[in-house]
Protein backbone atom coordinates (compact mmCIF):
# COMPACT_ATOMS: atom_id res chain seq x y z
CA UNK A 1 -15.20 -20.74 59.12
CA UNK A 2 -11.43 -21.24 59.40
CA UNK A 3 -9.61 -22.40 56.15
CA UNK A 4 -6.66 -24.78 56.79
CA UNK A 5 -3.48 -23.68 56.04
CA UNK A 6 -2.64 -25.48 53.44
CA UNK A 7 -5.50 -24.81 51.72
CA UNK A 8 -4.65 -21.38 52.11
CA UNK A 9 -1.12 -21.90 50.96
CA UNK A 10 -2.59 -23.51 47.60
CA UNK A 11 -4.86 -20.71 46.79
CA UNK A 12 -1.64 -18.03 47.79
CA UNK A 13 0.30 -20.12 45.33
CA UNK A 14 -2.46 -20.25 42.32
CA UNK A 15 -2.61 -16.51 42.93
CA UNK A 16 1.38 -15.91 42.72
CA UNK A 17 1.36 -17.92 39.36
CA UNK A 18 -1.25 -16.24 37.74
CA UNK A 19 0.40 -13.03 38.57
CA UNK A 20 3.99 -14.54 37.34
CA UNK A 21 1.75 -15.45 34.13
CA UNK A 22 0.50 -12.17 33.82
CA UNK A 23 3.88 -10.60 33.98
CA UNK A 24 5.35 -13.06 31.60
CA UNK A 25 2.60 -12.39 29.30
CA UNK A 26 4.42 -11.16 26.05
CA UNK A 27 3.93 -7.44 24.64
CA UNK A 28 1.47 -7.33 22.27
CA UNK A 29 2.62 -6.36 18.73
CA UNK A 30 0.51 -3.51 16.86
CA UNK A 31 0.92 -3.02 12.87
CA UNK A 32 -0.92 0.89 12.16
CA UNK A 33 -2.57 0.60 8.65
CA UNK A 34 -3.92 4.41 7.82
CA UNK A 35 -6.70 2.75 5.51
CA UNK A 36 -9.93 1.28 6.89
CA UNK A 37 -10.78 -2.40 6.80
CA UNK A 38 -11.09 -4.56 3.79
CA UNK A 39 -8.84 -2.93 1.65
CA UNK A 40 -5.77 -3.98 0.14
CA UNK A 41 -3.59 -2.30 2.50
CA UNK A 42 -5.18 -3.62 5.26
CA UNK A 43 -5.93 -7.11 3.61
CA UNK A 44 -2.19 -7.47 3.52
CA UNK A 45 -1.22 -6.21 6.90
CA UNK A 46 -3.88 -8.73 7.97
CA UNK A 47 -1.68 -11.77 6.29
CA UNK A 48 1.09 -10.73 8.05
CA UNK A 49 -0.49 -10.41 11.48
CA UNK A 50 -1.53 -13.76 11.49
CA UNK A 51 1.41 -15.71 10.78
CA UNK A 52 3.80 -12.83 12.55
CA UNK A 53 2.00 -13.92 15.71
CA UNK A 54 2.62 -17.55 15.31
CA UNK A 55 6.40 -17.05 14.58
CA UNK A 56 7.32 -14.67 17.07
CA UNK A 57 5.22 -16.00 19.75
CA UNK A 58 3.47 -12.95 20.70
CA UNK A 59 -0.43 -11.42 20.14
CA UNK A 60 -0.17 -9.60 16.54
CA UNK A 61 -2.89 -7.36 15.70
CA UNK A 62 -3.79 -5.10 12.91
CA UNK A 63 -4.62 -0.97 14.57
CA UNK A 64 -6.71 0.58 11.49
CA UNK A 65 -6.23 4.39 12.17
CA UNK A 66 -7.63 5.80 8.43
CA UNK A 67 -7.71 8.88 7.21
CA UNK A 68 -5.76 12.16 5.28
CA UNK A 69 -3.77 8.63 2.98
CA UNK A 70 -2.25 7.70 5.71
CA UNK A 71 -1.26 10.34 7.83
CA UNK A 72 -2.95 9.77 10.63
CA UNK A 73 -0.91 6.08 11.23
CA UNK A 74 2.27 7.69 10.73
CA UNK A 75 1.54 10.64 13.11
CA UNK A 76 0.15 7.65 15.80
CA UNK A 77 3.78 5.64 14.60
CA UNK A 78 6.17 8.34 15.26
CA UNK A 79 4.35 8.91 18.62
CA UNK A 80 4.88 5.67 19.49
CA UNK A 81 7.78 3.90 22.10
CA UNK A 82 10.43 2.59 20.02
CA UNK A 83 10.68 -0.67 21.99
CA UNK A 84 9.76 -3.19 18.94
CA UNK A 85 6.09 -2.97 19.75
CA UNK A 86 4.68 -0.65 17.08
CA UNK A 87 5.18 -0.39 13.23
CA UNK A 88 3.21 0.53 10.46
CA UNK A 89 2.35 -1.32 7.16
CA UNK A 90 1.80 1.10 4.38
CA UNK A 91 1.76 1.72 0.40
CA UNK A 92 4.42 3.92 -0.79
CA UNK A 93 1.84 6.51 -1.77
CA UNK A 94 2.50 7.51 2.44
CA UNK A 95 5.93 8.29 2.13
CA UNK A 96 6.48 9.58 -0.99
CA UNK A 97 3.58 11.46 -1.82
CA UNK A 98 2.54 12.44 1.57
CA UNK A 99 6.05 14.04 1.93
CA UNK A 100 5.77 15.83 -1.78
CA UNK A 101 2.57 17.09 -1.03
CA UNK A 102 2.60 18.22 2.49
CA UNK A 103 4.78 20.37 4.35
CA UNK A 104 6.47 18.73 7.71
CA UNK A 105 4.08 21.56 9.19
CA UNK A 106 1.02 20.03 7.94
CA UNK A 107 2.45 16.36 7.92
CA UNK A 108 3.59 16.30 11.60
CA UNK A 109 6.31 13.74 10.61
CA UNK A 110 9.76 13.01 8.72
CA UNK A 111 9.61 9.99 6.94
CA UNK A 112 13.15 9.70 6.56
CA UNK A 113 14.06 11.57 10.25
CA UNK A 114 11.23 9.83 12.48
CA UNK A 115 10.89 6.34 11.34
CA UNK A 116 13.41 3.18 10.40
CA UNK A 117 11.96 1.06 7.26
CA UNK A 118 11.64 -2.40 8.25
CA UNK A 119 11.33 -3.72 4.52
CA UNK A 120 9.31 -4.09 1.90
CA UNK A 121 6.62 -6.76 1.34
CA UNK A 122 5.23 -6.86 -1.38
CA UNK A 123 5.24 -5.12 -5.51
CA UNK A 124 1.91 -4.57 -7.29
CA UNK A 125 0.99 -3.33 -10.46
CA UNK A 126 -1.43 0.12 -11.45
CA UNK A 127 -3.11 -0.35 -14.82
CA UNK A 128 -4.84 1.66 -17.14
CA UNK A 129 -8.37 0.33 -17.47
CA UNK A 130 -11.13 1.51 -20.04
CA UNK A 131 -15.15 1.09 -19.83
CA UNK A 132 -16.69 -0.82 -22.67
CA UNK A 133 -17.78 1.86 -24.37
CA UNK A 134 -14.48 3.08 -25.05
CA UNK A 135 -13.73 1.54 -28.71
CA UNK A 136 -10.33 0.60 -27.56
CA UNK A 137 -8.24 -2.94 -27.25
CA UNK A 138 -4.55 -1.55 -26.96
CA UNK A 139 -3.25 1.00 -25.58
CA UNK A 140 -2.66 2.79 -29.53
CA UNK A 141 -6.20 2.71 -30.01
CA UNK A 142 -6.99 4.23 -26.76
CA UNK A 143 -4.69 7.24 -27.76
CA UNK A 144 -6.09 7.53 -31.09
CA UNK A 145 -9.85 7.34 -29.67
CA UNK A 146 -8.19 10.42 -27.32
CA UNK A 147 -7.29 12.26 -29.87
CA UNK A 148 -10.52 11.69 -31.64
CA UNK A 149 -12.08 12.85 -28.66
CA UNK A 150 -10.82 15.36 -27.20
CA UNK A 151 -13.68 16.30 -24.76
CA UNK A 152 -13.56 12.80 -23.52
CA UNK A 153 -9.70 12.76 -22.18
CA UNK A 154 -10.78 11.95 -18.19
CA UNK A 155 -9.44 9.08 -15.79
CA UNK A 156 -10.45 8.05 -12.48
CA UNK A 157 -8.44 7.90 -9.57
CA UNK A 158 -8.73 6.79 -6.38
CA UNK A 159 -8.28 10.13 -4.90
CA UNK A 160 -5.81 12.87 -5.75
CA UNK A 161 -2.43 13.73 -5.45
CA UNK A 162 -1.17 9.84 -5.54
CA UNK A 163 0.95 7.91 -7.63
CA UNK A 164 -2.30 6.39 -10.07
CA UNK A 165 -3.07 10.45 -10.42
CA UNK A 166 0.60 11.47 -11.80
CA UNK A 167 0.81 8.13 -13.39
CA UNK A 168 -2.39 9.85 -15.78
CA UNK A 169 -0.50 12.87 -16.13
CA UNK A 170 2.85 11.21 -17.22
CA UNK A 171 0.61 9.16 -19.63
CA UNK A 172 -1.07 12.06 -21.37
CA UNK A 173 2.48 13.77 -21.65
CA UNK A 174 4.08 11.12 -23.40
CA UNK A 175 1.34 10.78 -26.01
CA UNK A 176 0.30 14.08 -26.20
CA UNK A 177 -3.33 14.53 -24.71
CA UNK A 178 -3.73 17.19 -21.43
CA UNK A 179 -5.69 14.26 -19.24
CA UNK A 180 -7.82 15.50 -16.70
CA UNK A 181 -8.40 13.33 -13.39
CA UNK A 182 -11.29 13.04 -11.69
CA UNK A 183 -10.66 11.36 -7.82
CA UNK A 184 -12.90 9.31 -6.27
CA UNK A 185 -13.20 8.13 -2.58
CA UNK A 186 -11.52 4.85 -3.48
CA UNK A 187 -11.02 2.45 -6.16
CA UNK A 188 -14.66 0.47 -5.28
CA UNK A 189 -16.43 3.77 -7.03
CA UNK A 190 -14.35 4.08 -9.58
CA UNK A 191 -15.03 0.34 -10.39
CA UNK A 192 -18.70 0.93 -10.41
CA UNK A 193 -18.68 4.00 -12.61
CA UNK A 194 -16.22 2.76 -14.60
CA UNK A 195 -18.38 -0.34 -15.54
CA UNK A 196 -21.07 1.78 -15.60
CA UNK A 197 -19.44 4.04 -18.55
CA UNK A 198 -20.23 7.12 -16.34
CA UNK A 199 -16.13 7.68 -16.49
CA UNK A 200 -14.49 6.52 -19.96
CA UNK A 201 -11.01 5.06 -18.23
CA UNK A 202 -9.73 4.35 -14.78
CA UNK A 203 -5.65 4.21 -13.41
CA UNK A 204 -5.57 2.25 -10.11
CA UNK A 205 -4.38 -1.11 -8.67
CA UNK A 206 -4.87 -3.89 -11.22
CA UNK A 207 -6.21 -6.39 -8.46
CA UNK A 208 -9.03 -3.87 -8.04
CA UNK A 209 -10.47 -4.13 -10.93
CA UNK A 210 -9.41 -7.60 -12.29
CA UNK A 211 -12.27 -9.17 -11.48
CA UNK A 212 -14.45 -7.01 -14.09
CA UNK A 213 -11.85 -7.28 -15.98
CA UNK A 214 -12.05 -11.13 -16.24
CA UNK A 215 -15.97 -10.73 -16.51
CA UNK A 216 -15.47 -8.25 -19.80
CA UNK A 217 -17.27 -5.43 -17.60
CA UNK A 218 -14.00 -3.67 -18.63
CA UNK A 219 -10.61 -3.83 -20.74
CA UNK A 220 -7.20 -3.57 -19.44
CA UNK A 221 -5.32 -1.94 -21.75
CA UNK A 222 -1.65 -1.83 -20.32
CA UNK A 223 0.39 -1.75 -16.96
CA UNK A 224 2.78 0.82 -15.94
CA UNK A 225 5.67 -1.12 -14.84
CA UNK A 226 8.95 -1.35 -16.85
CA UNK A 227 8.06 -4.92 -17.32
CA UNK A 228 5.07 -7.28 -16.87
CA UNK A 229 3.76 -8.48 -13.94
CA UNK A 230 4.14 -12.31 -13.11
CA UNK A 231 0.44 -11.60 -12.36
CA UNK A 232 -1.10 -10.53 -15.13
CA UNK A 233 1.30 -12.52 -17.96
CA UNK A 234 -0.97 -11.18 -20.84
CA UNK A 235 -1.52 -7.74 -19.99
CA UNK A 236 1.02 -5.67 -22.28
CA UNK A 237 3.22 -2.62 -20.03
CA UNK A 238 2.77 0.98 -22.42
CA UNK A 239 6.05 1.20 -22.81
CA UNK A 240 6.21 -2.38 -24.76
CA UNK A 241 3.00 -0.84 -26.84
CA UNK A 242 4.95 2.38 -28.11
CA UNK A 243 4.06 4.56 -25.02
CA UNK A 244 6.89 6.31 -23.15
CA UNK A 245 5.95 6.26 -19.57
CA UNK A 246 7.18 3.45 -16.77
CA UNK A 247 6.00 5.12 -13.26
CA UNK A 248 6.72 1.78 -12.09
CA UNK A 249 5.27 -0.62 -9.76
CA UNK A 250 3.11 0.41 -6.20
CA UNK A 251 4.55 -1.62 -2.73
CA UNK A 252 3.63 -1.65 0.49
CA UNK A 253 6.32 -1.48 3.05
CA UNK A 254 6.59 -1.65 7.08
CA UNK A 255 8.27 0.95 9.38
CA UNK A 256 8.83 1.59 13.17
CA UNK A 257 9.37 4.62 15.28
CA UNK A 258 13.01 5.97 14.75
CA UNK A 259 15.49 5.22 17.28
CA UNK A 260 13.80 1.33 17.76
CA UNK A 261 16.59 -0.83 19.02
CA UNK A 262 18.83 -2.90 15.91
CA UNK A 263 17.90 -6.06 17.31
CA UNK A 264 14.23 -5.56 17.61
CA UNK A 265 14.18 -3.90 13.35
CA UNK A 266 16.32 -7.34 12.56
CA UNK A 267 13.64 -9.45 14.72
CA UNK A 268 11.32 -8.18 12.92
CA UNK A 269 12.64 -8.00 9.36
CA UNK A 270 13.99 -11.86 9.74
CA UNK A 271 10.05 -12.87 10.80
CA UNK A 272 8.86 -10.50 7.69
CA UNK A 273 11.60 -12.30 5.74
CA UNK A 274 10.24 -15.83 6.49
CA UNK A 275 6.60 -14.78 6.55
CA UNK A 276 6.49 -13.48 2.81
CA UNK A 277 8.80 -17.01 2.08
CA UNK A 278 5.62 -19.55 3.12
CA UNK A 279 4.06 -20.90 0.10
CA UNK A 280 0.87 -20.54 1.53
CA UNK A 281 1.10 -16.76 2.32
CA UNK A 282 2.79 -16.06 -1.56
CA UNK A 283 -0.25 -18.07 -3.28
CA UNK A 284 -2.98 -15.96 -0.93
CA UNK A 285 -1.09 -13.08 -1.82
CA UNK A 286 -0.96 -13.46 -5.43
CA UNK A 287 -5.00 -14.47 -5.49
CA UNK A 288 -4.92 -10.01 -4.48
CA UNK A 289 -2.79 -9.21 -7.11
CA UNK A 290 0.30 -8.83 -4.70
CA UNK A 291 3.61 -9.85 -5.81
CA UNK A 292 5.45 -11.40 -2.56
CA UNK A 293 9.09 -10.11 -2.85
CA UNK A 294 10.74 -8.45 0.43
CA UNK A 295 13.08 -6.11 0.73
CA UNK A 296 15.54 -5.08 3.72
CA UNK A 297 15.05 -1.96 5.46
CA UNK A 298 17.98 -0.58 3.78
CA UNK A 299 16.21 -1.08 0.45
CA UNK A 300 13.21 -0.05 1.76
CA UNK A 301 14.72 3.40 2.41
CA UNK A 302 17.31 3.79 -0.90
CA UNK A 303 13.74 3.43 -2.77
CA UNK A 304 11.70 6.23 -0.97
CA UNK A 305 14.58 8.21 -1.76
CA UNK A 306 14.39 6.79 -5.01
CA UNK A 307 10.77 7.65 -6.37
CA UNK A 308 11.17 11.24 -4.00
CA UNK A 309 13.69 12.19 -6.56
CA UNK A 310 11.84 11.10 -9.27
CA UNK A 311 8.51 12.19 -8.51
CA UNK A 312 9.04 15.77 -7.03
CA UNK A 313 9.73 17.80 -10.62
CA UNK A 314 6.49 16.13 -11.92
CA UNK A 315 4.56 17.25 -9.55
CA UNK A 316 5.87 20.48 -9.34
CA UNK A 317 5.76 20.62 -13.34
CA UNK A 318 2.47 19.90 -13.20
CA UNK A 319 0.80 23.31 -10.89
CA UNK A 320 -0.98 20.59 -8.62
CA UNK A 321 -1.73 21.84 -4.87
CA UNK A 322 -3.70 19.60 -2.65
CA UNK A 323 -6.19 20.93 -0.18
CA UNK A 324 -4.57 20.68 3.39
């Protein structure tokens, strides 16, 4: 059967519109999280995804690549095209503690050669949590139940080598106690112990464990900020209770490849910018224990540089040697 022509013609023309759609089909944005899904790295990048897609009017998704904290993203980041298409969304335990702990020969990357910060997100604060069985309100009494109890001087961690670990061993310098960590494979089983009293105190993100902590399945004793969080108003920093130590805050940040063209990193920051501005995203936000408050690239970078200075003689002090 013969079609007419300008049936023909139609069907030539749907086909040479669907290709021009096709073509005109923007690039679809990934953000690398080196964590698996459902936690609060990924939780966050999530947030951003969504509303990141609606503002710059392209697909947004979230790539989980977990494993070795992160390494695996930022190996997968650096070999990506720096065209504006790829960054990663990642707690500063990836950049900082990665690159104190590692060699570049084990790491595979620079942070500060490879990749171009984008900004930072979002603040939150690491507490020091105690099981119930721990006779201790404040952070004093914890010490003195320490010294008491000598044999009892452990803290959970969700894993080793990361700022909640060295946070412990800054702690037990300033008051005097060797503390002795014991890592878990993430805060959730540290939680359960913990409430459990299989482990007598725990150092990890506050929003982790503020649930139980609302319940009374455990106490937060102090944060280890230089200041409280706007979070959690009545829970006390150390160094307000007599305790020397502010390891400050945990953040998550974003990066892209090095070499990513200027106006693509300021595309991006500006929509990161506005994102973490909606009132809707900074109340969601805040519900996780995440305290909205970006940062440019710039800053981004001058704090990396920052914490690198100020962590590397404390963990060199301190003999620790990761397994590679």
């Amino acid at each position: 059967m013969r079609i007419p022509s300008l049936f023909r013609a139609a069907l030539a023309a749907l086909a040479l519109g669907a290709s021009l759609a096709a073509q005109a089909q923007p690039d679809t944005i990934k953000l690398l999280v080196g964590f698996p899904p459902g936690g609060s790295t990924d939780t966050l990048a999530r947030v951003l995804a969504d509303k990141l897609g609606t503002l710059l009017r392209q697909p947004v998704i979230v790539d989980n690549k977990p494993g070795a904290g992160g390494r695996i993203a930022a190996q997968a980041l650096k070999a990506s095209a720096p065209d504006g298409t790829t960054y990663m969304v990642a707690p500063n335990a990836t950049p900082v503690f990665q690159t104190l702990l590692y060699p570049v020969s084990v790491l595979h990357f620079d942070m500060l050669k490879d990749f171009a910060g984008v900004g930072i997100v979002a603040w939150y604060p690491l507490a020091l949590a105690v099981s119930p069985q721990v006779p201790a309100k404040t952070a004093a009494e914890y010490v003195q139940w320490l010294k008491a109890n000598p044999g009892k001087s452990m803290f959970g961690t969700a894993g080793a080598g990361g700022q909640t670990h060295f946070s412990g061993v800054q702690f037990g310098k300033a008051v005097g106690v060797e503390m002795q960590v014991v890592p878990y494979r993430g805060n959730g089983p540290l939680v359960t112990d913990l409430v459990g009293g299989q482990v007598p105190a725990g150092i990890m993100t506050a929003g982790d464990v503020l649930q139980q902590a609302k319940a009374g399945r455990v106490r937060l004793l102090g944060v280890f900020g230089g200041q409280r969080s706007p979070l959690l108003p009545d829970v006390p920093t150390l160094k307000e209770q007599g305790i020397a130590v502010d390891t400050g805050d945990a953040w998550t940040g974003v990066w892209a490849p090095a070499k990513t063209p200027k106006a693509q990193l300021e595309r991006m920051q500006n929509a990161l910018k506005t994102v973490m501005g909606l009132p809707e995203v900074r109340e969601q936000l805040q519900k996780l224990t995440f305290a909205p408050d970006f940062r440019s690239g710039g800053e981004l970078e001058a704090q990396e540089r920052k914490e690198l200075a100020y962590w590397g003689p404390i963990i060199k002090a301190s003999g620790f040697t990761p397994e590679q």
